[in-house]
PDB file of N, CA and C in Angstrom:
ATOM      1  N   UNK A   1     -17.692  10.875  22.668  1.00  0.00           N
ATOM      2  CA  UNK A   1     -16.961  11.735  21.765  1.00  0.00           C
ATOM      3  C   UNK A   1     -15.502  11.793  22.200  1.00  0.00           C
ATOM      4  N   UNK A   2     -14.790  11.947  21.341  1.00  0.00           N
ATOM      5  CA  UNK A   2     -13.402  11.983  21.707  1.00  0.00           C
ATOM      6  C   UNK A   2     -12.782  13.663  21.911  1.00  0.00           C
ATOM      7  N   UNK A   3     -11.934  13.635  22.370  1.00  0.00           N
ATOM      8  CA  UNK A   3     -11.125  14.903  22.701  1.00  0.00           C
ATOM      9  C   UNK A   3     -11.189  15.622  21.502  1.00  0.00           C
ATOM     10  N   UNK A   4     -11.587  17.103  21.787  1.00  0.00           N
ATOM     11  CA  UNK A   4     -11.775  18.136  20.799  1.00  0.00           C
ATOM     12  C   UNK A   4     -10.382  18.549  20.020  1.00  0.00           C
ATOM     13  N   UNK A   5     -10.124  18.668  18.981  1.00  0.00           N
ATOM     14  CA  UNK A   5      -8.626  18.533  17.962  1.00  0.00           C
ATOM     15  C   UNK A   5      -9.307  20.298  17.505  1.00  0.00           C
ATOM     16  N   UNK A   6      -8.100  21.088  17.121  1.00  0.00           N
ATOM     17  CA  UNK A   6      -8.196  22.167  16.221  1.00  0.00           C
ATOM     18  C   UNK A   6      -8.269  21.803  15.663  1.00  0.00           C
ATOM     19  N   UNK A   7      -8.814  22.511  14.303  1.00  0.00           N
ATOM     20  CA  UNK A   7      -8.371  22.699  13.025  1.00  0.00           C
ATOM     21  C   UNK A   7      -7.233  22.616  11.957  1.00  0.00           C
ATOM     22  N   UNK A   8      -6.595  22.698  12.741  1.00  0.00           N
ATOM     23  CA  UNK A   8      -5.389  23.283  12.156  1.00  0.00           C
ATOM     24  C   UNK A   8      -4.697  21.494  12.514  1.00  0.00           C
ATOM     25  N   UNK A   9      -4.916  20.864  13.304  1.00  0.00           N
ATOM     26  CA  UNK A   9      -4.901  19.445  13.833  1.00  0.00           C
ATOM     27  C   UNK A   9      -5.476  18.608  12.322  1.00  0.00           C
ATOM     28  N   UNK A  10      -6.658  18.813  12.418  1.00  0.00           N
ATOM     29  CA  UNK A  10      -7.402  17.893  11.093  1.00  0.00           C
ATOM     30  C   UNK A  10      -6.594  18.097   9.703  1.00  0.00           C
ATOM     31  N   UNK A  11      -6.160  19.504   9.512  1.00  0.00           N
ATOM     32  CA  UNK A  11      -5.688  19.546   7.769  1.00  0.00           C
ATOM     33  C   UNK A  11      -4.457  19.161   8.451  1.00  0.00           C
ATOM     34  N   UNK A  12      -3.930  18.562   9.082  1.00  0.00           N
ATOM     35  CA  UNK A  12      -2.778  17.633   9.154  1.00  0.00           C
ATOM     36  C   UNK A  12      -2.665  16.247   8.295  1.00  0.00           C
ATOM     37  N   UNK A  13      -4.661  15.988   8.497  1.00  0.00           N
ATOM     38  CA  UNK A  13      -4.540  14.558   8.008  1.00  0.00           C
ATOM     39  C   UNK A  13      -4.838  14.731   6.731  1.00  0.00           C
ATOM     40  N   UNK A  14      -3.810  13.580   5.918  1.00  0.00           N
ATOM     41  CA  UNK A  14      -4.383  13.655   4.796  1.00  0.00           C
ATOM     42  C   UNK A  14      -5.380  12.660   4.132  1.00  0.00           C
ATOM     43  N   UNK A  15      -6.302  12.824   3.311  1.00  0.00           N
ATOM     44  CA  UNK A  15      -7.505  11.772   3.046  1.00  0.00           C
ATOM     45  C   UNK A  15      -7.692  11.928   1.524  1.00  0.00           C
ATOM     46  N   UNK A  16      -7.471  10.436   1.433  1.00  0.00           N
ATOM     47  CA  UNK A  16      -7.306  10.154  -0.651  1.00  0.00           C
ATOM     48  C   UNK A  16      -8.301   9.273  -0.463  1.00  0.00           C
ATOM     49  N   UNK A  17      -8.737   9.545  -2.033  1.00  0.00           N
ATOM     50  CA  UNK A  17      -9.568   8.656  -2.717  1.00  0.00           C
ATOM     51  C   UNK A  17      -8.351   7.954  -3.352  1.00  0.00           C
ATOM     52  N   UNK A  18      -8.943   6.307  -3.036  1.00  0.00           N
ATOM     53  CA  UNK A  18      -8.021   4.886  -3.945  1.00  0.00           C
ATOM     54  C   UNK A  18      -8.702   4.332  -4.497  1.00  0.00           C
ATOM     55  N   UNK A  19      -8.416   3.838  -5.622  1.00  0.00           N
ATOM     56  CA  UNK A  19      -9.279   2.224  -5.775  1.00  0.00           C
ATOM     57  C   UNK A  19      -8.628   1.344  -5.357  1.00  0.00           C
ATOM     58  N   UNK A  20      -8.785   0.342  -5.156  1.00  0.00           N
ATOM     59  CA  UNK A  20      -8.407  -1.514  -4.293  1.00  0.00           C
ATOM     60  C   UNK A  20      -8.266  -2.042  -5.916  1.00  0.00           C
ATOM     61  N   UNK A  21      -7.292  -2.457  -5.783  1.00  0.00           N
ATOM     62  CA  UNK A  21      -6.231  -3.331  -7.251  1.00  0.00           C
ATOM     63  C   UNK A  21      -6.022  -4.521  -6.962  1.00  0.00           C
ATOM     64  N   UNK A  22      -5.858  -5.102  -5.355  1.00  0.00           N
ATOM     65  CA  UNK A  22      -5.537  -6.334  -5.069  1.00  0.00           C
ATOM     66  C   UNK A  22      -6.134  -6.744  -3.358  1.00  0.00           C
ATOM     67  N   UNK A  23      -6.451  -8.155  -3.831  1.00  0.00           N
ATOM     68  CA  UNK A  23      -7.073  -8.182  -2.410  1.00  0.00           C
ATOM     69  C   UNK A  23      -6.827  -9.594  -1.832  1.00  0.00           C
ATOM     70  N   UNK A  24      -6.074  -9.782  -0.665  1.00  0.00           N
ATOM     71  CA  UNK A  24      -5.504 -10.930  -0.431  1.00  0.00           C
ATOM     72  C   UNK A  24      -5.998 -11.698   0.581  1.00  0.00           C
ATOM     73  N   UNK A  25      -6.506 -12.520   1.486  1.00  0.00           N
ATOM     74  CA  UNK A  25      -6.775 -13.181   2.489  1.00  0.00           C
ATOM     75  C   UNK A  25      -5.216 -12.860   3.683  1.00  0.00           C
ATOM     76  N   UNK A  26      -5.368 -12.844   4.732  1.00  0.00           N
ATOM     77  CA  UNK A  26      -4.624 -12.649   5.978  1.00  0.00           C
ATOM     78  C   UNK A  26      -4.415 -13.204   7.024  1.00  0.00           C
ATOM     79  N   UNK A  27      -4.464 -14.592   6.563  1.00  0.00           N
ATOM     80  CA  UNK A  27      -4.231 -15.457   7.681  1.00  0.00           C
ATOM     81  C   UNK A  27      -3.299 -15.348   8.969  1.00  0.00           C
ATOM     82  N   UNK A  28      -2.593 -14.685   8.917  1.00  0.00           N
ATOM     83  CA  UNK A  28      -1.806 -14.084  10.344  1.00  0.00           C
ATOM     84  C   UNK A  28      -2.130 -12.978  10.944  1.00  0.00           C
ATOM     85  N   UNK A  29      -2.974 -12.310  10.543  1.00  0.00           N
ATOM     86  CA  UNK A  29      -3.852 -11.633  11.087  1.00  0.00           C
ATOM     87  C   UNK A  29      -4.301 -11.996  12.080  1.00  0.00           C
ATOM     88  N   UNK A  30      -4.275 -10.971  13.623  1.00  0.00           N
ATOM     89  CA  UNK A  30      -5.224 -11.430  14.700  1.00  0.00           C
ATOM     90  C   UNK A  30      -6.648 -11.678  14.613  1.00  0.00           C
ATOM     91  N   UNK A  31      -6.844 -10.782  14.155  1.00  0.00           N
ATOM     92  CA  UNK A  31      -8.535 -10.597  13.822  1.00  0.00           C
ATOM     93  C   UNK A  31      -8.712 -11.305  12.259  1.00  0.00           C
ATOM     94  N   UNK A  32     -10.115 -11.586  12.121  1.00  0.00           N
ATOM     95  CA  UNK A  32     -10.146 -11.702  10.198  1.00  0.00           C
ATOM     96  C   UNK A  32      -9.925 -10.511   9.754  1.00  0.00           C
ATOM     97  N   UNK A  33      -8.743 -10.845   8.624  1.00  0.00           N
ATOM     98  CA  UNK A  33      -8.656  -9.351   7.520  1.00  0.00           C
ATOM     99  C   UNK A  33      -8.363 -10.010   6.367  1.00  0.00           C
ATOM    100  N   UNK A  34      -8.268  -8.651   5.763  1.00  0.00           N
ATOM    101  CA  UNK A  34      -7.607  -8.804   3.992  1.00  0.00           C
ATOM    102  C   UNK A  34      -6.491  -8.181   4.053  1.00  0.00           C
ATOM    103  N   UNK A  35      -5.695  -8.492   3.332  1.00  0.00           N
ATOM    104  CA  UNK A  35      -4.460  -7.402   2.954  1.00  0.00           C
ATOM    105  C   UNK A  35      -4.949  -6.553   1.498  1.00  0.00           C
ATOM    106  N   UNK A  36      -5.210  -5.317   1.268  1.00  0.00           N
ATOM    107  CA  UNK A  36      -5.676  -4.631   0.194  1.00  0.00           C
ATOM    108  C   UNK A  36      -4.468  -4.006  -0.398  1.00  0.00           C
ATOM    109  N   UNK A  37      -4.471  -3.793  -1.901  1.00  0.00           N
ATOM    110  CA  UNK A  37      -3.215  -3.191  -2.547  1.00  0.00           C
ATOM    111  C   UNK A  37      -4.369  -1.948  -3.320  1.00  0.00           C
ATOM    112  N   UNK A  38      -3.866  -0.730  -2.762  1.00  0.00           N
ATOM    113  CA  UNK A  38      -5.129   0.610  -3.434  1.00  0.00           C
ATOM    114  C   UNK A  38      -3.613   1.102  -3.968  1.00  0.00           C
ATOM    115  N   UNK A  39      -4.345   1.945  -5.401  1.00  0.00           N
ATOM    116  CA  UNK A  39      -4.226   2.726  -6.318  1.00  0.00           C
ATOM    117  C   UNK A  39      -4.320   4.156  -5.924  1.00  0.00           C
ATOM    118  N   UNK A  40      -3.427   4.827  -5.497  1.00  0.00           N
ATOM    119  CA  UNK A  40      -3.894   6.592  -4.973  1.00  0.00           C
ATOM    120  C   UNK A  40      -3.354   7.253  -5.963  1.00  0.00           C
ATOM    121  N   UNK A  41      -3.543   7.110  -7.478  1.00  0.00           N
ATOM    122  CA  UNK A  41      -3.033   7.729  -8.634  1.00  0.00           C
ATOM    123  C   UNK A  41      -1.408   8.404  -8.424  1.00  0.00           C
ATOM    124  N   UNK A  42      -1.383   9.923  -8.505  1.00  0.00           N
ATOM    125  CA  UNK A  42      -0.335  10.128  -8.637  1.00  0.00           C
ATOM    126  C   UNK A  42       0.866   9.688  -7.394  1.00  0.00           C
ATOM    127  N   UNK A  43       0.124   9.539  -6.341  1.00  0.00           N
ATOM    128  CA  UNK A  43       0.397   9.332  -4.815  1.00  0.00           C
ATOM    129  C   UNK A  43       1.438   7.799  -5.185  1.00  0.00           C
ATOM    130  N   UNK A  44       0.494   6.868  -6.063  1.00  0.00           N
ATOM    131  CA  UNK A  44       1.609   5.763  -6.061  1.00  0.00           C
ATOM    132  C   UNK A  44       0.114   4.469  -5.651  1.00  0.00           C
ATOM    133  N   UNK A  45       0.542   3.434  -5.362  1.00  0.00           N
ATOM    134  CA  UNK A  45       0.017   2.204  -4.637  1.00  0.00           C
ATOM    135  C   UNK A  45       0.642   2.245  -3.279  1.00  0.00           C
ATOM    136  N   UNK A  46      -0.314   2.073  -2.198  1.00  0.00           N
ATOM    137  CA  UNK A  46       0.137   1.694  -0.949  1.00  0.00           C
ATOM    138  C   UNK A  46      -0.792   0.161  -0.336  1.00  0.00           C
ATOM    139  N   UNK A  47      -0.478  -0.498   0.233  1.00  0.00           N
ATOM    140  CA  UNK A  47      -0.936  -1.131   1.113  1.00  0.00           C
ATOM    141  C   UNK A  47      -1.411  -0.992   2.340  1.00  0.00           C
ATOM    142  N   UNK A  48      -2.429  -2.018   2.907  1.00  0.00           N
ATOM    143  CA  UNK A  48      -2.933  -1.459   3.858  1.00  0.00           C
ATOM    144  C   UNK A  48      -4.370  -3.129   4.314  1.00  0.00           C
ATOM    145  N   UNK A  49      -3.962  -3.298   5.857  1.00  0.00           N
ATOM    146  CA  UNK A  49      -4.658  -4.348   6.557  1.00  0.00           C
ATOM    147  C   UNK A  49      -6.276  -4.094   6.717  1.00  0.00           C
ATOM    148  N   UNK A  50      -7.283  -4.749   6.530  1.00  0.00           N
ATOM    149  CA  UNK A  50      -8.433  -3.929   7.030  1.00  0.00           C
ATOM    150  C   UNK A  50      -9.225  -5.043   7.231  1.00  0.00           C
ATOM    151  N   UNK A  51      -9.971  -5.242   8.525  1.00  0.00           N
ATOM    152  CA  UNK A  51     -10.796  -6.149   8.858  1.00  0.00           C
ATOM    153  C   UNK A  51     -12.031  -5.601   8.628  1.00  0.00           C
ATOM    154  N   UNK A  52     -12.533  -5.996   7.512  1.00  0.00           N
ATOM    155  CA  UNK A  52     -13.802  -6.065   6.665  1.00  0.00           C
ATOM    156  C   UNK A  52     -14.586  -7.562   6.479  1.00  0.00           C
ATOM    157  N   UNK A  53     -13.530  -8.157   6.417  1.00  0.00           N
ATOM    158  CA  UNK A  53     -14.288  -9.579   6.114  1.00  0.00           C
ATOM    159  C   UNK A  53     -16.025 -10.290   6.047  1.00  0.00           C
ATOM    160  N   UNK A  54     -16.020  -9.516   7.370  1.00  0.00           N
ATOM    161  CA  UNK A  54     -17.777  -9.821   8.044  1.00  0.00           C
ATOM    162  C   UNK A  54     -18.751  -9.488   6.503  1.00  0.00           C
ATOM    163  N   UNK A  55     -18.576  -8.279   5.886  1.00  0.00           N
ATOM    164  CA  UNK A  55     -19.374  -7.905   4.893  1.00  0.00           C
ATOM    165  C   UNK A  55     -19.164  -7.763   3.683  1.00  0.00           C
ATOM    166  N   UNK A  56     -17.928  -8.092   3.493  1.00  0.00           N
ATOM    167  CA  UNK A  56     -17.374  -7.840   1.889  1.00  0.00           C
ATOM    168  C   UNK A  56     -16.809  -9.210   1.871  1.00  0.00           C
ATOM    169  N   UNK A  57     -16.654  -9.664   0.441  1.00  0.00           N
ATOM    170  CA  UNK A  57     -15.965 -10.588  -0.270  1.00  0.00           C
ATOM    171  C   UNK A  57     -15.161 -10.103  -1.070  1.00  0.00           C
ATOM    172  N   UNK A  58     -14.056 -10.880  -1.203  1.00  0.00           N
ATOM    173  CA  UNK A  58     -12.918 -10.307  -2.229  1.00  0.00           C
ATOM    174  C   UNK A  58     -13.083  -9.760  -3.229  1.00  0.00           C
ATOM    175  N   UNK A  59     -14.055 -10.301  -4.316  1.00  0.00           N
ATOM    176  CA  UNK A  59     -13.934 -10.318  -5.717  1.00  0.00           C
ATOM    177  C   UNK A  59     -14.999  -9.177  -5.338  1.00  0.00           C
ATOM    178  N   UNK A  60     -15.851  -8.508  -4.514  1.00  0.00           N
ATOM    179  CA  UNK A  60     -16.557  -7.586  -3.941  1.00  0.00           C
ATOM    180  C   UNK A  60     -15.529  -6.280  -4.168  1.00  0.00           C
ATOM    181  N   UNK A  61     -14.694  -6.632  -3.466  1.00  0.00           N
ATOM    182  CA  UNK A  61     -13.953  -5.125  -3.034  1.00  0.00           C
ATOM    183  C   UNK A  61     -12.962  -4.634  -4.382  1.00  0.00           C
ATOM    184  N   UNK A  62     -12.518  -5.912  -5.353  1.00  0.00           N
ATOM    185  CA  UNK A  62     -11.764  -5.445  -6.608  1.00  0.00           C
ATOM    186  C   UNK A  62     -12.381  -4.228  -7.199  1.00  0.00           C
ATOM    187  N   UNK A  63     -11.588  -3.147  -7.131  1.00  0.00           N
ATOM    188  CA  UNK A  63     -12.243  -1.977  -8.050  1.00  0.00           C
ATOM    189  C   UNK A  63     -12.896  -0.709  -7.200  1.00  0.00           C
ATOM    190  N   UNK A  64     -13.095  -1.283  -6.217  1.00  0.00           N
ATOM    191  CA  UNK A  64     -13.805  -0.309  -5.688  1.00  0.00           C
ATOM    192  C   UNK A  64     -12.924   0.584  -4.797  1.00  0.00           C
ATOM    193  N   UNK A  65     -14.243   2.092  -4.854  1.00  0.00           N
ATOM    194  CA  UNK A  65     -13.276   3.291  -4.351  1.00  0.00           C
ATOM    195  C   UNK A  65     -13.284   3.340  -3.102  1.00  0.00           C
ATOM    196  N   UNK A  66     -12.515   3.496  -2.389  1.00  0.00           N
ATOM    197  CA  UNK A  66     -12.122   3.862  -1.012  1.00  0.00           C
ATOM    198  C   UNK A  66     -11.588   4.986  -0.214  1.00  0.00           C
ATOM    199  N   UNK A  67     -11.653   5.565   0.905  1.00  0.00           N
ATOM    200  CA  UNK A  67     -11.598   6.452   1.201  1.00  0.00           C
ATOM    201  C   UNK A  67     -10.447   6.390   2.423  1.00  0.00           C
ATOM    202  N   UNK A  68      -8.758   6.475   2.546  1.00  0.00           N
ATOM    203  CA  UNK A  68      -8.412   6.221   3.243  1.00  0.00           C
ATOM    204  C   UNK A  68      -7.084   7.728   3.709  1.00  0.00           C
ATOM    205  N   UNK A  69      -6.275   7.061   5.456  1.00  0.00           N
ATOM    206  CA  UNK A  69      -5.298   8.221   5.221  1.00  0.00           C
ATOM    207  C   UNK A  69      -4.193   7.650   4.947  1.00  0.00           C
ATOM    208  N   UNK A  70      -3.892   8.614   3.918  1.00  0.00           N
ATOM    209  CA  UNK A  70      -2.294   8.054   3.832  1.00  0.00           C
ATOM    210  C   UNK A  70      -0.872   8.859   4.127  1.00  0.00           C
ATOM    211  N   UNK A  71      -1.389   9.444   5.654  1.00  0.00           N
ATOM    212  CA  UNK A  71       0.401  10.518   5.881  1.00  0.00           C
ATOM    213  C   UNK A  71       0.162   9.917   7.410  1.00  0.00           C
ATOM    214  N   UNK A  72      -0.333   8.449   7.919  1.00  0.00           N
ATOM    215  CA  UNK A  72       0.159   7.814   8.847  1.00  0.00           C
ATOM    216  C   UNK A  72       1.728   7.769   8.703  1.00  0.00           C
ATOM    217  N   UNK A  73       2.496   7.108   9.452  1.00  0.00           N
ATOM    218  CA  UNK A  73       3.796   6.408   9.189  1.00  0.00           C
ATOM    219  C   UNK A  73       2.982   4.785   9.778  1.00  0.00           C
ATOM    220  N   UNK A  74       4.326   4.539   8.751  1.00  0.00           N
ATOM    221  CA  UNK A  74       3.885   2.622   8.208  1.00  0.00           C
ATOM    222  C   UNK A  74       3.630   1.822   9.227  1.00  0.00           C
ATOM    223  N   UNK A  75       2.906   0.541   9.714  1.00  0.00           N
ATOM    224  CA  UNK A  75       2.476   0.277  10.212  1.00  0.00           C
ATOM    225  C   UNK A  75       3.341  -1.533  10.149  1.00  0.00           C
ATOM    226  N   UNK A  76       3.513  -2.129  11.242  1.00  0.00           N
ATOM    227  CA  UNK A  76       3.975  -3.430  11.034  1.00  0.00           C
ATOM    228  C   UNK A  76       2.601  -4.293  11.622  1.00  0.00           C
ATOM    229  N   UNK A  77       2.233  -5.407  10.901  1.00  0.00           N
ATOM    230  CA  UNK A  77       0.859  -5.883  11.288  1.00  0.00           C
ATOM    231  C   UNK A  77       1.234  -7.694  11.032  1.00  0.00           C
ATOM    232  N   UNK A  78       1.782  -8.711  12.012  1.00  0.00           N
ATOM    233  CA  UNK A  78       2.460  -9.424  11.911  1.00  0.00           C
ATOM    234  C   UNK A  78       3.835  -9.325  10.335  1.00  0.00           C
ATOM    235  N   UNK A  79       4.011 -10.311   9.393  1.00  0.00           N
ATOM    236  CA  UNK A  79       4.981 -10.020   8.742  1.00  0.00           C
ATOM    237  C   UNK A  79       4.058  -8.988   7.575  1.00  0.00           C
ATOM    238  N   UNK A  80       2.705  -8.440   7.666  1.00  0.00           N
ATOM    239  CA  UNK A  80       2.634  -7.211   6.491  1.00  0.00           C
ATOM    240  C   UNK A  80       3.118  -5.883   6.827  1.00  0.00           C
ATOM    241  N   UNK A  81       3.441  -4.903   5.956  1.00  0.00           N
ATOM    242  CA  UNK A  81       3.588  -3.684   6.549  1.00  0.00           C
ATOM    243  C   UNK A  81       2.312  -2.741   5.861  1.00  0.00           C
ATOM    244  N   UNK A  82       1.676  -2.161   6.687  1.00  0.00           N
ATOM    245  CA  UNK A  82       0.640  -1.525   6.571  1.00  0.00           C
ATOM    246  C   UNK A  82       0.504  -0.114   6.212  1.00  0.00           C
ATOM    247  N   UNK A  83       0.290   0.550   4.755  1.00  0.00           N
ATOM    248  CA  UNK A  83       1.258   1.753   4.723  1.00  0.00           C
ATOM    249  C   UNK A  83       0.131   3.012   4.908  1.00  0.00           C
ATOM    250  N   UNK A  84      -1.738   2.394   5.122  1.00  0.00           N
ATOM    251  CA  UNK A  84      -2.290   3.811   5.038  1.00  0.00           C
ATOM    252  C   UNK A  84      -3.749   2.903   5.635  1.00  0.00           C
ATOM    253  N   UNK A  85      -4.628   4.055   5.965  1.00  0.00           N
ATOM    254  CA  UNK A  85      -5.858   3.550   6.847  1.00  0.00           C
ATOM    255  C   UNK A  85      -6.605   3.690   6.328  1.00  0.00           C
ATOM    256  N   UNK A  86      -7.518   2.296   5.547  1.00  0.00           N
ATOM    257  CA  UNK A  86      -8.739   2.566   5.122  1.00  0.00           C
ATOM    258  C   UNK A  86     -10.008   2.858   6.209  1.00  0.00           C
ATOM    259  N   UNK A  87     -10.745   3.806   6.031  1.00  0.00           N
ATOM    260  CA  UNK A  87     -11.775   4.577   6.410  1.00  0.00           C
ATOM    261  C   UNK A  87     -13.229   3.878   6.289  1.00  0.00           C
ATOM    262  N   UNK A  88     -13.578   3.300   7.484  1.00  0.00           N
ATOM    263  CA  UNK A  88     -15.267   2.969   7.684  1.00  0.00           C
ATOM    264  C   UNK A  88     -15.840   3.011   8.722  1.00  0.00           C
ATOM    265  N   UNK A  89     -17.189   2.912   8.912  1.00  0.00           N
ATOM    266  CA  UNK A  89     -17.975   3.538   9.963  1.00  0.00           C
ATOM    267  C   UNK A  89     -18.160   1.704  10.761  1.00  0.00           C
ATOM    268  N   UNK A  90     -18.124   1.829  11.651  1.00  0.00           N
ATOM    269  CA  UNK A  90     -17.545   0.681  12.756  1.00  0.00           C
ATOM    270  C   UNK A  90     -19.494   0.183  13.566  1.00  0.00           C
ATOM    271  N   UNK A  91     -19.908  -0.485  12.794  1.00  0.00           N
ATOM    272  CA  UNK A  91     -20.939  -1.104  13.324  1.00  0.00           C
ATOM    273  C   UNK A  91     -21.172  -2.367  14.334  1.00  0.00           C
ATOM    274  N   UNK A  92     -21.009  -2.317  15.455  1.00  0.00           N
ATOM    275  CA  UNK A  92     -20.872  -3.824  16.602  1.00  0.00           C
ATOM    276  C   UNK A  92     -19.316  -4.107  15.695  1.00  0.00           C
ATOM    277  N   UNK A  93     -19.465  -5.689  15.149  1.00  0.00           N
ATOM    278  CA  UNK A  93     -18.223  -6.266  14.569  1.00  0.00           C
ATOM    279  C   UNK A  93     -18.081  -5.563  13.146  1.00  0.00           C
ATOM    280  N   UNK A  94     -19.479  -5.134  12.538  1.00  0.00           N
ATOM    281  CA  UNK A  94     -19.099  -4.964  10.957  1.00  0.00           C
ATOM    282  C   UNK A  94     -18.359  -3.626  10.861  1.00  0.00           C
ATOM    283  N   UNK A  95     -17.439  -3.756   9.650  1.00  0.00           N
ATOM    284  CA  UNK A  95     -16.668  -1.799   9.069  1.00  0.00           C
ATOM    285  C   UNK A  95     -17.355  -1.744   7.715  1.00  0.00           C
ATOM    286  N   UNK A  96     -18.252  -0.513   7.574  1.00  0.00           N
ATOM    287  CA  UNK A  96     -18.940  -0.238   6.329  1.00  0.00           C
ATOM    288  C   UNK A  96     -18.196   0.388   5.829  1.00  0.00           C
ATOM    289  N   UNK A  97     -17.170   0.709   4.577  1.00  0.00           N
ATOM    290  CA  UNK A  97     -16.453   0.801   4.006  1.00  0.00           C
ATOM    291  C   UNK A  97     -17.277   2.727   3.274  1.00  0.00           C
ATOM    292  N   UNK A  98     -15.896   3.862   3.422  1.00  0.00           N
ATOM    293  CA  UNK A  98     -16.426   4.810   3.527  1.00  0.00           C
ATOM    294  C   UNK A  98     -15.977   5.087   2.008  1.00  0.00           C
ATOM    295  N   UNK A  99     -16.790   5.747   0.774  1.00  0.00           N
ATOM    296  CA  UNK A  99     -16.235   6.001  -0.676  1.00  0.00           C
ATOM    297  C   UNK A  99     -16.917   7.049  -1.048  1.00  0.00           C
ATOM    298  N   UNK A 100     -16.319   7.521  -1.839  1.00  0.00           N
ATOM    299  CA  UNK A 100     -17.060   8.518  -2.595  1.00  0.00           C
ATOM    300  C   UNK A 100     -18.783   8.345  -3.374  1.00  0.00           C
ATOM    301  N   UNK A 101     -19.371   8.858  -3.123  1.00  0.00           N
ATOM    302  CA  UNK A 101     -21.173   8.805  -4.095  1.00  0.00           C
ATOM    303  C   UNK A 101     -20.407   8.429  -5.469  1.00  0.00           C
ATOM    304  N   UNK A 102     -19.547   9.051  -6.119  1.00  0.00           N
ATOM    305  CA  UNK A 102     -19.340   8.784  -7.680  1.00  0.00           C
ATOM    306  C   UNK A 102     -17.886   8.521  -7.815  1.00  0.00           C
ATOM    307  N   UNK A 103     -17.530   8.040  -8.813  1.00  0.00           N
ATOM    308  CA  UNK A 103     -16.754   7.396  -9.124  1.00  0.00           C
ATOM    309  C   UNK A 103     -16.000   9.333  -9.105  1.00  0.00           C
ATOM    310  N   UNK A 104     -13.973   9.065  -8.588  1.00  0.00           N
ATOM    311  CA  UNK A 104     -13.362   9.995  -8.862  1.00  0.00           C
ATOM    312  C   UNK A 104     -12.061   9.897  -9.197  1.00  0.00           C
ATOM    313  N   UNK A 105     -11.034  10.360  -9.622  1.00  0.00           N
ATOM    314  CA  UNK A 105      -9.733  10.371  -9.793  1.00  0.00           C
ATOM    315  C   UNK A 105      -9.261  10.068  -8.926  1.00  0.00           C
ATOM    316  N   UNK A 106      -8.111   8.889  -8.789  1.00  0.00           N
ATOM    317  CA  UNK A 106      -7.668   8.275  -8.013  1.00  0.00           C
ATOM    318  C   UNK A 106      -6.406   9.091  -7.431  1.00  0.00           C
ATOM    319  N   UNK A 107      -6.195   9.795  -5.698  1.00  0.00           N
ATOM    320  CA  UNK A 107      -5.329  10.155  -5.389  1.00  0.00           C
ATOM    321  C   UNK A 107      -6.248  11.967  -4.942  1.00  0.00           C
ATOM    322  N   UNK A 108      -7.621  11.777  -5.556  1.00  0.00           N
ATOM    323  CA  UNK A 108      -8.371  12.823  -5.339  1.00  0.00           C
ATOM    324  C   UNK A 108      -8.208  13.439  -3.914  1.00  0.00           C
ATOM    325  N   UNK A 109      -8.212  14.537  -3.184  1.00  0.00           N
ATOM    326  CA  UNK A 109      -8.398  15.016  -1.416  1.00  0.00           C
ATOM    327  C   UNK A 109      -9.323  14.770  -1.305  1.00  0.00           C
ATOM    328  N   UNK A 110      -9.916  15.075  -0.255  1.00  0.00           N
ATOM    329  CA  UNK A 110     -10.869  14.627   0.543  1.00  0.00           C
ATOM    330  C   UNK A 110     -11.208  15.323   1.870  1.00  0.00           C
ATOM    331  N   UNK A 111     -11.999  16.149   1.845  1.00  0.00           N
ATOM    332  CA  UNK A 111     -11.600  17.594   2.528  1.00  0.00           C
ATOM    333  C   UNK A 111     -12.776  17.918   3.707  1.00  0.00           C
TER     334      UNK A 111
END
């Protein structure tokens, strides 16, 4: 377990529902990744690196909702810039990709 955070620590972070609009291969990537382009409705489109590869396929992840933070500051990840953290549960090598049960408004909290 990691070091115990207040409360008042956690509603720091913020956590949107996106959908994934674009999904690119990442060949300069250390690890295998994608480069993902999500939809956080009123929030805007941000980008964002995520080594998923092991279990998802591209034309897999088009559309689908995701659960990520986006009040990091930006991230440089060889020449991408990485603007928010998609959210999954970290199995050996695989990331199971964390979303909402039902489909929701894009830019939704997440609380």
């Amino acid at each position: 377990m990691s070091d115990t955070i207040s409360f008042e620590d956690f509603t720091k972070v913020d956590l949107r529902v996106g959908t994934i609009i674009e999904v690119n291969d990442f060949p300069e990537a250390r690890n295998p990744a994608y480069q993902l382009t999500i939809d956080f409705g009123d929030l805007g489109i941000k980008k964002s690196s995520a080594q998923i590869t092991t279990l998802y396929k591209k034309e897999d992840l088009l559309n689908r909702q995701i659960i990520a933070v986006v009040n990091f500051p930006k991230k440089q990840i060889a020449k991408f810039m990485s603007e928010c953290l998609v959210l999954g549960a970290v199995n050996g090598k695989d990331v199971i990709l964390l979303n909402p049960e039902s489909k929701v408004k894009n830019g939704t909290p997440v609380n």
